[in-house]
N, C-alpha and C. Protein backbone atom coordinates (compact mmCIF):
# COMPACT_ATOMS: atom_id res chain seq x y z
N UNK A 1 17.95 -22.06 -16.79
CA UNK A 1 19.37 -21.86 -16.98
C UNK A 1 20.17 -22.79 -16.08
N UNK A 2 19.49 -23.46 -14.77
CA UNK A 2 20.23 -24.12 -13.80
C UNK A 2 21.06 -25.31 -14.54
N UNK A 3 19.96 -25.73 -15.43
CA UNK A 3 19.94 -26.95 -15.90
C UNK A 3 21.11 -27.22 -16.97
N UNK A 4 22.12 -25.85 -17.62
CA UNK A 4 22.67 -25.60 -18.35
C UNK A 4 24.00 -25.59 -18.28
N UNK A 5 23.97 -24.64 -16.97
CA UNK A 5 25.27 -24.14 -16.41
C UNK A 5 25.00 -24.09 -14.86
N UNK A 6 25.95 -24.61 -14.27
CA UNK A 6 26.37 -24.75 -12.62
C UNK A 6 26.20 -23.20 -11.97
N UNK A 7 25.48 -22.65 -11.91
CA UNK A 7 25.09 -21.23 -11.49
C UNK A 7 25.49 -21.38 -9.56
N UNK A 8 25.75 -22.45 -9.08
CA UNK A 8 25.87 -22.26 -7.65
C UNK A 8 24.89 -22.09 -6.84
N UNK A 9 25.23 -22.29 -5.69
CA UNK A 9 24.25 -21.69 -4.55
C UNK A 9 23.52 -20.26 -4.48
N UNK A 10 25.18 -19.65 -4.86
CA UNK A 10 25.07 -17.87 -4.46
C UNK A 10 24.17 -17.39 -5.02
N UNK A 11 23.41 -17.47 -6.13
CA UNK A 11 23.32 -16.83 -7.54
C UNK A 11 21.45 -17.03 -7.43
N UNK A 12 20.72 -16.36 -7.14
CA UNK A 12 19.34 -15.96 -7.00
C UNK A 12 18.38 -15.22 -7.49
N UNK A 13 17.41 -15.53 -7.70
CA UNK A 13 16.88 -14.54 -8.50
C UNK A 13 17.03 -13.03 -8.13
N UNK A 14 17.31 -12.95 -7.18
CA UNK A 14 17.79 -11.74 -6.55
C UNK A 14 18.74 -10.76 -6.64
N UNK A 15 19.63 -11.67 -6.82
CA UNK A 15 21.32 -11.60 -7.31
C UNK A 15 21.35 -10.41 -8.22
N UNK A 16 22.08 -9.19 -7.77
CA UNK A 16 21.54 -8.04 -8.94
C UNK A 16 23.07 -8.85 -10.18
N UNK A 17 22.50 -7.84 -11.22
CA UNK A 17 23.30 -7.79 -12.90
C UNK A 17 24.52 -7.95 -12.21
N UNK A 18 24.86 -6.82 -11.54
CA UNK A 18 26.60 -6.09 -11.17
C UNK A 18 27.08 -7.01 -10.73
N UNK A 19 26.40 -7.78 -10.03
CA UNK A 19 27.14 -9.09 -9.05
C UNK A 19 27.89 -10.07 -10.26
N UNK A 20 26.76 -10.07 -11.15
CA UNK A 20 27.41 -11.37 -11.72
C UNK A 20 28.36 -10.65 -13.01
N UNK A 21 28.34 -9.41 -12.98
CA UNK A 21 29.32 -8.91 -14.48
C UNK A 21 28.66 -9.25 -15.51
N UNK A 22 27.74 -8.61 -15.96
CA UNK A 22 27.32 -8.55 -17.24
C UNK A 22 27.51 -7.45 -17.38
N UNK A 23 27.66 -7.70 -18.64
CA UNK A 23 28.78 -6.02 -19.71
C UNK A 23 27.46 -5.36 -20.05
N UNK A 24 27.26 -4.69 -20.90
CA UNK A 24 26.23 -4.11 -21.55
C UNK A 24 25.85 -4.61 -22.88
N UNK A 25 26.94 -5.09 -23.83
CA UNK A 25 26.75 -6.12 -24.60
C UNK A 25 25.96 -7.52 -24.08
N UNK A 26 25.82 -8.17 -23.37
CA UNK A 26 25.09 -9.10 -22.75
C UNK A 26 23.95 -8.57 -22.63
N UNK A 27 23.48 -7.66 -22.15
CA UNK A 27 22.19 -6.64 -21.59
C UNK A 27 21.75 -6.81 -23.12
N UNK A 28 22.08 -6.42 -24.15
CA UNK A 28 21.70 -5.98 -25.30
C UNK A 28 21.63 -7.13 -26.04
N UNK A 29 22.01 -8.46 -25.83
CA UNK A 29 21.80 -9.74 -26.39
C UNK A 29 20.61 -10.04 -25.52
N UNK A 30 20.12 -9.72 -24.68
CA UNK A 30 19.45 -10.64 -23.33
C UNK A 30 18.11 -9.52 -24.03
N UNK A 31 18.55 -8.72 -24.37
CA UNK A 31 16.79 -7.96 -24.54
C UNK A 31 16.29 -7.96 -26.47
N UNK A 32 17.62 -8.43 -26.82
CA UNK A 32 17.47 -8.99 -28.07
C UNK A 32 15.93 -10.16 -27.91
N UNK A 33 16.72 -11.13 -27.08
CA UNK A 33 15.95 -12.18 -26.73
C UNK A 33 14.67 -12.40 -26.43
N UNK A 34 14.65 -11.47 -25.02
CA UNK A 34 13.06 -10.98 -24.68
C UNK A 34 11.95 -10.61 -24.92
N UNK A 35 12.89 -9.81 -25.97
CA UNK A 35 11.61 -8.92 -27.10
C UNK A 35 11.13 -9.56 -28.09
N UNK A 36 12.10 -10.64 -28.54
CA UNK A 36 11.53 -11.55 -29.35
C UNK A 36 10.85 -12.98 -28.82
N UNK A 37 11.33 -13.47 -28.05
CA UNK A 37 10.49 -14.28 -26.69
C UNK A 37 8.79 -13.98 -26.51
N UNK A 38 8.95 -12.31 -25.89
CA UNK A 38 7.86 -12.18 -24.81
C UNK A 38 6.89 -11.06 -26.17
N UNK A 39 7.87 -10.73 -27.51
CA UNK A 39 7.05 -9.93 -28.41
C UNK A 39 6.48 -8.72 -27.45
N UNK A 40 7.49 -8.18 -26.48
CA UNK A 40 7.34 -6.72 -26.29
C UNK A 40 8.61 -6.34 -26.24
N UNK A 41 8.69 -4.61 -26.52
CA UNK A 41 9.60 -4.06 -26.80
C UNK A 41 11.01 -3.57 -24.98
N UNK A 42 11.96 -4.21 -25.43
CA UNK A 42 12.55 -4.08 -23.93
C UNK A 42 14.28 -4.09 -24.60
N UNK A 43 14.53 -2.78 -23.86
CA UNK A 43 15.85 -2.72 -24.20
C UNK A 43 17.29 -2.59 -22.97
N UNK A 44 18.53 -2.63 -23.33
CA UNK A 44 19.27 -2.53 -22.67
C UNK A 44 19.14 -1.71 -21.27
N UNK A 45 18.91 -0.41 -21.43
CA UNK A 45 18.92 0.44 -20.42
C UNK A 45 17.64 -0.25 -19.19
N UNK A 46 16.36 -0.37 -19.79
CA UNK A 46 15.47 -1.10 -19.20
C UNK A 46 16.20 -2.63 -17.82
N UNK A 47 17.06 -3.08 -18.85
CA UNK A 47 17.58 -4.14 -18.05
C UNK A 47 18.20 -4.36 -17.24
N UNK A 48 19.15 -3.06 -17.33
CA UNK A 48 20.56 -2.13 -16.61
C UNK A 48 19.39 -1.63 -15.50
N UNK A 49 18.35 -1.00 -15.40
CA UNK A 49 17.66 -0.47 -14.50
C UNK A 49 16.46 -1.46 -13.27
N UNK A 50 16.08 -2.77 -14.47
CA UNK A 50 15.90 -3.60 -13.62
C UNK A 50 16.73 -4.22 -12.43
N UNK A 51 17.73 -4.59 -13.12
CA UNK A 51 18.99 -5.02 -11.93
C UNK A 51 18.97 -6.74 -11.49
N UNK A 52 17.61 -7.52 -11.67
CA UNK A 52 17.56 -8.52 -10.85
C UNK A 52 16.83 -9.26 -12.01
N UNK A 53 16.78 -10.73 -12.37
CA UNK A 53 15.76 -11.43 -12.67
C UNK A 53 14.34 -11.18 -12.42
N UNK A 54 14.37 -11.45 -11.32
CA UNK A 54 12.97 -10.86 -10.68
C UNK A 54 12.08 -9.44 -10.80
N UNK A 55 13.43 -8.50 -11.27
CA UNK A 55 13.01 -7.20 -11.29
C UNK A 55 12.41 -7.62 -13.06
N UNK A 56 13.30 -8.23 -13.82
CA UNK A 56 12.95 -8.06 -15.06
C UNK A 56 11.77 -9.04 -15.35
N UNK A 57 11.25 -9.87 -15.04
CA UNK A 57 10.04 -10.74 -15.03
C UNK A 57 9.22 -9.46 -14.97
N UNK A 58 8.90 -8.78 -13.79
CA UNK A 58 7.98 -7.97 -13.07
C UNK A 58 7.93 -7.18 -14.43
N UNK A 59 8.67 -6.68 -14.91
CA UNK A 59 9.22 -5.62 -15.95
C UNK A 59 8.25 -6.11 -17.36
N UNK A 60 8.82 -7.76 -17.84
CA UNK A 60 8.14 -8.27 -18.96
C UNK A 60 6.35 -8.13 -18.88
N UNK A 61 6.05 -8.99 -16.93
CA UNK A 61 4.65 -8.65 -17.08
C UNK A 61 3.72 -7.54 -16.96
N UNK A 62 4.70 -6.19 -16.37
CA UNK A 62 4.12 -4.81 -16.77
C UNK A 62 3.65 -4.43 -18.20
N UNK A 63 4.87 -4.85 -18.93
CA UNK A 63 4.69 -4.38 -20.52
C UNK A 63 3.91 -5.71 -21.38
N UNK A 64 3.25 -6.43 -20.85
CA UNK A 64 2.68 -7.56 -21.54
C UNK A 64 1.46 -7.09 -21.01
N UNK A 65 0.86 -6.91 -19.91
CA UNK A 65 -0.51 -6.55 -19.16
C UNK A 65 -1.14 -5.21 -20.22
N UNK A 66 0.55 -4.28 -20.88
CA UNK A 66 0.38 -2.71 -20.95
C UNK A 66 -0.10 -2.68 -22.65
N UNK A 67 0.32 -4.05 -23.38
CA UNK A 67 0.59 -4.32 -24.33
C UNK A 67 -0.89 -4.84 -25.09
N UNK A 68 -1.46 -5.74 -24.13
CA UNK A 68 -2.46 -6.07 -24.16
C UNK A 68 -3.75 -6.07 -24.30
């Protein structure tokens, strides 16, 4: 995504959702994505509860290991 848009210094994998304002509509485009990406099932609330990039990676390779 760096490579796309000027994301800044601040902005880390760390960086929870809330920080950066994502609506819940975004959440629900972003797991649109994933699920069709990573071909496991991952939805809004899931993403809302991850909170972080990092949390949601961890998240994809739980349910890919679980999937498997």
């Amino acid at each position: 995504m760096r490579g796309w848009v000027d994301l800044g210094d601040d902005i880390t994998p760390t960086t929870p959702f809330t920080d950066l304002d994502l609506d819940s509509l975004v959440l629900v485009e972003l797991a649109v994505i994933l699920s069709r990406t990573y071909r496991v099932p991952v939805d809004e609330a899931e993403l809302a509860e991850a909170g972080t990039v990092d949390d949601v990676v961890a998240l994809l390779a739980a349910k890919q290991t679980t999937a498997a």
